[in-house]
Protein backbone atom coordinates (compact mmCIF):
# COMPACT_ATOMS: atom_id res chain seq x y z
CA UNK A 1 28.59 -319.16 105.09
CA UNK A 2 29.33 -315.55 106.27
CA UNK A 3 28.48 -314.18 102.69
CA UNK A 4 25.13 -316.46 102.05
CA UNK A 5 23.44 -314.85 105.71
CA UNK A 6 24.70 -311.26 104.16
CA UNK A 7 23.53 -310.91 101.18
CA UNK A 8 19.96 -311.95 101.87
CA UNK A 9 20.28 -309.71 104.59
CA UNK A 10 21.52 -306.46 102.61
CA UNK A 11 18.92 -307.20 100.04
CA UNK A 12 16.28 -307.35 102.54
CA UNK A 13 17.65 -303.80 103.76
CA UNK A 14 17.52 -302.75 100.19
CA UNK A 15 14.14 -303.12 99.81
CA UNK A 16 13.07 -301.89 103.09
CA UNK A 17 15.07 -298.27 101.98
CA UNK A 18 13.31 -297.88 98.38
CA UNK A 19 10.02 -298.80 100.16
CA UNK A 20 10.68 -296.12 103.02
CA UNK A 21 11.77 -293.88 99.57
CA UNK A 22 8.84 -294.52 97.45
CA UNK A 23 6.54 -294.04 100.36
CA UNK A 24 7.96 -290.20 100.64
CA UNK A 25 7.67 -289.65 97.09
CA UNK A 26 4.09 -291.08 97.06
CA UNK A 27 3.48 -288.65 99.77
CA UNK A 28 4.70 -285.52 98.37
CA UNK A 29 2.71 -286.49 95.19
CA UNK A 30 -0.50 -286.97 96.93
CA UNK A 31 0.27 -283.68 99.01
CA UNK A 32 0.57 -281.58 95.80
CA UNK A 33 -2.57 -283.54 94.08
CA UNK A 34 -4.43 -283.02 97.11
CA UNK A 35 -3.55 -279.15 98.22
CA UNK A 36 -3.17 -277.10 94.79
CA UNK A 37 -6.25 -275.78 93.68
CA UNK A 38 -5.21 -275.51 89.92
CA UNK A 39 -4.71 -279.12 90.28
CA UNK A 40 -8.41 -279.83 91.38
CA UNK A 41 -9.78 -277.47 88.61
CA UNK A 42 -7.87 -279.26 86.02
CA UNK A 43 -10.22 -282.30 83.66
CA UNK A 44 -8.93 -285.25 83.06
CA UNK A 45 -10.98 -285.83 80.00
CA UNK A 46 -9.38 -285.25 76.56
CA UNK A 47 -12.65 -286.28 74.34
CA UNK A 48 -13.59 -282.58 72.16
CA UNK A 49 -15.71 -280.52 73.97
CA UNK A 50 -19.72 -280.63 72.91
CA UNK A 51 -20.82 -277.55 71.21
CA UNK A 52 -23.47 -275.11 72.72
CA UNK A 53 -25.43 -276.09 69.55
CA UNK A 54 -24.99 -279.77 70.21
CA UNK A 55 -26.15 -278.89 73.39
CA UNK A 56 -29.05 -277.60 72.74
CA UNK A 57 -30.02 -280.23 69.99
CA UNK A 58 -29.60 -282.80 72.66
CA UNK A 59 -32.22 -281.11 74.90
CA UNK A 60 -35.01 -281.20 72.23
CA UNK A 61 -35.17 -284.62 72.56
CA UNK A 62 -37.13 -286.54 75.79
CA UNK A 63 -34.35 -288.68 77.67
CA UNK A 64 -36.07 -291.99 76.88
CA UNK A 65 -35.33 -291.06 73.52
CA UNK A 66 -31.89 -290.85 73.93
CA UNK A 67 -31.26 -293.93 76.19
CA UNK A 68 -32.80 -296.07 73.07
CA UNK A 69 -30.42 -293.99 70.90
CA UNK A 70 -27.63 -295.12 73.02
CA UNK A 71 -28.65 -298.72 73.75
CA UNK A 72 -28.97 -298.99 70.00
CA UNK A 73 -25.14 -298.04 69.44
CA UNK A 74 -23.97 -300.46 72.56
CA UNK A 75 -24.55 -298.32 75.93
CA UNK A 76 -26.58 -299.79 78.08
CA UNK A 77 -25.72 -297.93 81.41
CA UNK A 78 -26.41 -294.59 80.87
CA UNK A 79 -29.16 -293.71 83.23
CA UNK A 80 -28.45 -291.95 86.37
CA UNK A 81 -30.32 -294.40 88.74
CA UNK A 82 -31.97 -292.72 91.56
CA UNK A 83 -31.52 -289.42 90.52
CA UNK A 84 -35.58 -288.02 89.98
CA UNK A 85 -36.24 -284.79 89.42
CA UNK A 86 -37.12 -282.69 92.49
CA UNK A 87 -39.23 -280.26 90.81
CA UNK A 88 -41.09 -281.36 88.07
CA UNK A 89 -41.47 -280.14 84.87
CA UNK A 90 -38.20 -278.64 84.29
CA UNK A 91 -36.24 -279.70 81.55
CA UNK A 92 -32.06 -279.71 82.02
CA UNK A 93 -28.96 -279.70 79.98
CA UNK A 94 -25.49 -278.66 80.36
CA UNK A 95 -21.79 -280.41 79.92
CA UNK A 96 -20.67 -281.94 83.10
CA UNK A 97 -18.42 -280.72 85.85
CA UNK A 98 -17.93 -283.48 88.77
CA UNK A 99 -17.67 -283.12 92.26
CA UNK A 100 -16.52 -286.95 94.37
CA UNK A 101 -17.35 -286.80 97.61
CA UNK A 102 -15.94 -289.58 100.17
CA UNK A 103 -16.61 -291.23 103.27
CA UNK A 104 -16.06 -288.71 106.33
CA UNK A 105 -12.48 -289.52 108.32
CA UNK A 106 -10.74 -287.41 110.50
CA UNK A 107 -7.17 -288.14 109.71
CA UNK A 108 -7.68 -286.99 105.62
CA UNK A 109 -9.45 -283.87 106.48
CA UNK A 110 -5.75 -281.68 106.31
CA UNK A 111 -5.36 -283.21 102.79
CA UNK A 112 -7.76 -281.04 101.21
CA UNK A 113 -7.87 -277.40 100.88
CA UNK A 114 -10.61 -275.21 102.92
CA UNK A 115 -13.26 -272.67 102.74
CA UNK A 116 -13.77 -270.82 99.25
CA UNK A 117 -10.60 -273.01 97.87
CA UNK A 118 -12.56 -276.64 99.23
CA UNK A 119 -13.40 -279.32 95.97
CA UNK A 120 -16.71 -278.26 96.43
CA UNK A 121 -16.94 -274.43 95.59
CA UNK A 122 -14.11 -274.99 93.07
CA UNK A 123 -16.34 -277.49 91.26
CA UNK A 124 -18.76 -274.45 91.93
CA UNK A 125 -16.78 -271.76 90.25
CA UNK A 126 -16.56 -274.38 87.07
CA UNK A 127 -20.04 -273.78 86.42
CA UNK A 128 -22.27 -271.57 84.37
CA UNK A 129 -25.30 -271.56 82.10
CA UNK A 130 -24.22 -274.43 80.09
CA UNK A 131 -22.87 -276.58 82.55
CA UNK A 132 -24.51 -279.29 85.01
CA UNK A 133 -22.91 -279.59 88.50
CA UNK A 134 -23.23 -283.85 89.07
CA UNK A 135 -22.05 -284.77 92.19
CA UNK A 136 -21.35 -288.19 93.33
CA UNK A 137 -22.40 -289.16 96.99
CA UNK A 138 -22.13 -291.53 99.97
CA UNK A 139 -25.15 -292.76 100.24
CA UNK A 140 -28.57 -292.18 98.67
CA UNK A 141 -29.86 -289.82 102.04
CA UNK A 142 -26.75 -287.96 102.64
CA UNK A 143 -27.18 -284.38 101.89
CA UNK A 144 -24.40 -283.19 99.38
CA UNK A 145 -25.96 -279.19 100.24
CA UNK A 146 -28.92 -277.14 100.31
CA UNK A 147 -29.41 -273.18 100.22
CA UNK A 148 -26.32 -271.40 101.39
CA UNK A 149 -24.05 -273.60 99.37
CA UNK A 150 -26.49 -273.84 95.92
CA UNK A 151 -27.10 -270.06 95.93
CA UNK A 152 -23.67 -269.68 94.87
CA UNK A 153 -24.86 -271.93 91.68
CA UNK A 154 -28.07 -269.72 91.11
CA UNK A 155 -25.95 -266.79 90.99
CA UNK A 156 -23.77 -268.47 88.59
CA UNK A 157 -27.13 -269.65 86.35
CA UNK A 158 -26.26 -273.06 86.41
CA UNK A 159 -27.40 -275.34 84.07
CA UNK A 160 -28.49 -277.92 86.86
CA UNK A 161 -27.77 -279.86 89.52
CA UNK A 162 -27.12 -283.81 89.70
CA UNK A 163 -26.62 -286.18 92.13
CA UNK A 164 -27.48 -289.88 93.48
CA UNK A 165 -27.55 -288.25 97.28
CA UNK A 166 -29.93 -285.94 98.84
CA UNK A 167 -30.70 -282.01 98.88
CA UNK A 168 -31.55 -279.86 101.76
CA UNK A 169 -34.32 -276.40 101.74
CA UNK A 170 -35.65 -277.71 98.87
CA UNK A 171 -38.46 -274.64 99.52
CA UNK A 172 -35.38 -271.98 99.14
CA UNK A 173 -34.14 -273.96 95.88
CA UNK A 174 -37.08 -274.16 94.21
CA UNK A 175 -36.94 -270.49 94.32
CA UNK A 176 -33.35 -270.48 92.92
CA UNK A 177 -35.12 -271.99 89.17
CA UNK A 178 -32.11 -273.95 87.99
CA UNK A 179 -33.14 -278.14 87.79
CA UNK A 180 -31.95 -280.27 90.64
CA UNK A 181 -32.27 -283.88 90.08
CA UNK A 182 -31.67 -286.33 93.50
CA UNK A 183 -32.30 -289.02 95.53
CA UNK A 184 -34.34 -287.70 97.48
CA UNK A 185 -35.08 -283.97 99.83
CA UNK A 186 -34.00 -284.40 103.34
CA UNK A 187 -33.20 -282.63 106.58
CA UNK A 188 -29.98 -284.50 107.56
CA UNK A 189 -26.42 -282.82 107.37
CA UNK A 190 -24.00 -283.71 105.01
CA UNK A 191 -20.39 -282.98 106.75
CA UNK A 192 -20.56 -285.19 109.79
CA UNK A 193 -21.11 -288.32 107.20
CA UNK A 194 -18.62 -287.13 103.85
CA UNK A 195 -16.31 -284.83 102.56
CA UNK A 196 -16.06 -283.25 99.04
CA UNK A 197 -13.05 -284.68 97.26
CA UNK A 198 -12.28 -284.90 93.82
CA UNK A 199 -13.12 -282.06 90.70
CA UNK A 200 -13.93 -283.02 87.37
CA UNK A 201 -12.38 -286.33 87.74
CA UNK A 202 -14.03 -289.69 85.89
CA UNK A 203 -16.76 -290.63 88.55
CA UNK A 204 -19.43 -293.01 89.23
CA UNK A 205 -23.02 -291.38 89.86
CA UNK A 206 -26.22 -293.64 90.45
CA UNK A 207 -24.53 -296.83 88.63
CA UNK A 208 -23.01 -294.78 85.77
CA UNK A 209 -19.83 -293.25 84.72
CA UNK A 210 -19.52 -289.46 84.46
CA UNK A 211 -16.58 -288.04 82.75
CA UNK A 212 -16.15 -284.10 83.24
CA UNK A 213 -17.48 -282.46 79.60
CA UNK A 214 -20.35 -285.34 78.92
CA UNK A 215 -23.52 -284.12 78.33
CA UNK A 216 -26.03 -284.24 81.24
CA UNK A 217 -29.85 -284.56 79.87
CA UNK A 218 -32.70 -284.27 82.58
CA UNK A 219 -36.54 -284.45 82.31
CA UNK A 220 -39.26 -285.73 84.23
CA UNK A 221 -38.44 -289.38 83.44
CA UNK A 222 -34.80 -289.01 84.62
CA UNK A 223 -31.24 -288.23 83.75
CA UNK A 224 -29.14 -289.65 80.71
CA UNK A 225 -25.39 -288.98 80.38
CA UNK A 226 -24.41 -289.22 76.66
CA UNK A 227 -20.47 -289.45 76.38
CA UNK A 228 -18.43 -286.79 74.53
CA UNK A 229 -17.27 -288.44 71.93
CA UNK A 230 -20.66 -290.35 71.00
CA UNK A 231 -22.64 -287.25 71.17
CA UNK A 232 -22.80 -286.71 67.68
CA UNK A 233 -24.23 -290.09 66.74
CA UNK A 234 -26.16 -290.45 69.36
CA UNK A 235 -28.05 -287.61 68.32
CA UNK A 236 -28.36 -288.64 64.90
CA UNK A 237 -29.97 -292.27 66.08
CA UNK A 238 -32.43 -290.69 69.02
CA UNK A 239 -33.42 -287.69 66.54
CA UNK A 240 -34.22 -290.52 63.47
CA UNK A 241 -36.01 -293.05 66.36
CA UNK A 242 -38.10 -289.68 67.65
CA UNK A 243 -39.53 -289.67 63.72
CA UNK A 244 -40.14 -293.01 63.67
CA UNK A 245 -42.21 -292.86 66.89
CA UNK A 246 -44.36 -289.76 65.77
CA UNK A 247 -45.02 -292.08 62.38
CA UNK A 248 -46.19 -295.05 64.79
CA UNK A 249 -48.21 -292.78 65.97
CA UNK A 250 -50.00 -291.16 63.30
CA UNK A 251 -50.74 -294.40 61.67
CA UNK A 252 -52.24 -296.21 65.13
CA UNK A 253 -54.69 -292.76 64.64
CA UNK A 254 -55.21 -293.74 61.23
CA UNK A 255 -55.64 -297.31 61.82
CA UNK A 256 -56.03 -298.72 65.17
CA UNK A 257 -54.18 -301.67 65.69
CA UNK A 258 -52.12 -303.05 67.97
CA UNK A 259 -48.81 -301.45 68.62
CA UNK A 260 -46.95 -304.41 68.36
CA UNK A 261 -47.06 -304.22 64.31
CA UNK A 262 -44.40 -301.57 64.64
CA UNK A 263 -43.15 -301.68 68.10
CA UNK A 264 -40.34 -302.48 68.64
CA UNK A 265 -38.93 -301.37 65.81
CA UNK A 266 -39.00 -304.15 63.22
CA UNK A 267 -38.99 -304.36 59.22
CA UNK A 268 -42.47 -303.41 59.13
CA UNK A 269 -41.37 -300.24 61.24
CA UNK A 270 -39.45 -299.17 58.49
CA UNK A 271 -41.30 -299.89 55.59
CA UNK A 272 -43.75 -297.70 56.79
CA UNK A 273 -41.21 -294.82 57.80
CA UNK A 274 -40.03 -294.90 54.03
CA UNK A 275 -43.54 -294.36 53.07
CA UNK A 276 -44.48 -291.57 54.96
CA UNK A 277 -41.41 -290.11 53.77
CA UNK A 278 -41.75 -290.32 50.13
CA UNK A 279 -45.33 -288.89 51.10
CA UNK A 280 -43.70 -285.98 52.62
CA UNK A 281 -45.50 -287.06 56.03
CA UNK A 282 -42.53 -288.08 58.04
């Protein structure tokens, strides 16, 4: 009797011990994560990096272009919703570095490092010419910074500046003369409401996942994130559907018709693509 009110009793105890255990351990993990800077610099992405040429191949072609290029080969979400751009006419394009930021709480504000070592300006110091900052906010009218904070990034030449939250001294930036694509301008601080948190980790930005090293595409019409290891392909289908379109188009000069011979693409689409190509008109 003795030894059956024991031994559920000891194994209770047991558990209770490894819990208390694992809880410490969990705790000194989350306090390196959290505090070491190298650690918040490092990507988590292992896909090969996209070339400068890719790059720049990618930002020849309008974003709507791309989207149907990815749609095509089976990714439908890959339009940052929200995110317009905030002065128009600039095109962007640049590899990703992400910045998280979180929900503002008091008792998590010791868990991340401070001043020129916070997520934010080590995301900062990740950036250059060929890279596009996309941050990941609270809300669609918090303010993830505005001209102190982004003249850092103008002095690094930034490739541009995402997010699905808001910008502040949008007069100042506009002077800086990299992109920035938001939610909207506003006046409203960003501290009291969030935190910066994570660097060039896999987030979600205006419905769609950003991994750190994707490439970031911006024009008037909006922002498309093609993934790292479907850049390649995607080009190849958005840079064949960009001929197809100007061919649409040249015959609709020719002969006026409705659109709807062609468009969407269908098999008279591409009898009429092979044409102009053996004409040498494609």
């Amino acid at each position: 009797m003795v030894e059956m009110l024991v031994c559920p009793f000891l194994r209770v105890l047991h558990w209770l011990l490894c819990s208390i255990n694992s809880s410490r351990v969990h705790n000194q993990l989350i306090s390196i994560e959290t505090t070491d800077r190298k650690q918040l610099e490092k990507p988590v992405t292992t896909e090969p990096a996209i070339s400068d040429e890719m790059l720049a191949k990618l930002g020849e072609l309008p974003t709507q272009t791309l989207i149907d290029g990815l749609w095509v080969d089976g990714w439908p979400q890959a339009m940052i919703h929200g995110a317009r751009t905030i002065f128009p006419g600039q095109k962007m394009v640049g590899r990703a570095v992400t910045l998280r930021f979180v929900p503002h709480r008091p008792d998590i504000l010791k868990d991340k490092p401070k001043a020129a070592d916070s997520p934010e300006y080590v995301a900062f110091e990740l950036c250059g010419p060929n890279e596009v900052l996309v941050a990941s906010s609270v809300g669609p009218w918090e303010s993830i910074g505005g001209d102190i904070k982004f003249y850092r990034l103008a002095q690094l030449k930034v490739g541009g500046l995402v997010t699905d939250g808001s910008v502040r001294d949008t007069a100042e930036l506009k002077d800086y003369g990299f992109p920035v694509f938001a939610h909207s301008s506003t006046a409203k601080q960003g501290p009291a409401v969030m935190q910066p948190w994570g660097v060039n980790d896999v987030i979600e930005c205006g419905g769609v996942v950003v991994r750190p090293g994707d490439a970031i595409i911006g024009d008037d019409d909006g922002v498309v994130v093609v993934p790292a290891a479907m850049a390649e392909r995607v080009l190849e289908i958005a840079a064949e559907r960009e001929e197809v379109e100007q061919v649409i188009k040249k015959e609709l000069r020719k002969n006026p018709q409705s659109p709807g011979k062609y468009y969407p693409f269908n098999d008279n689409t591409w009898k009429l693509f092979e044409e102009y190509k053996e004409r040498g008109e494609a």
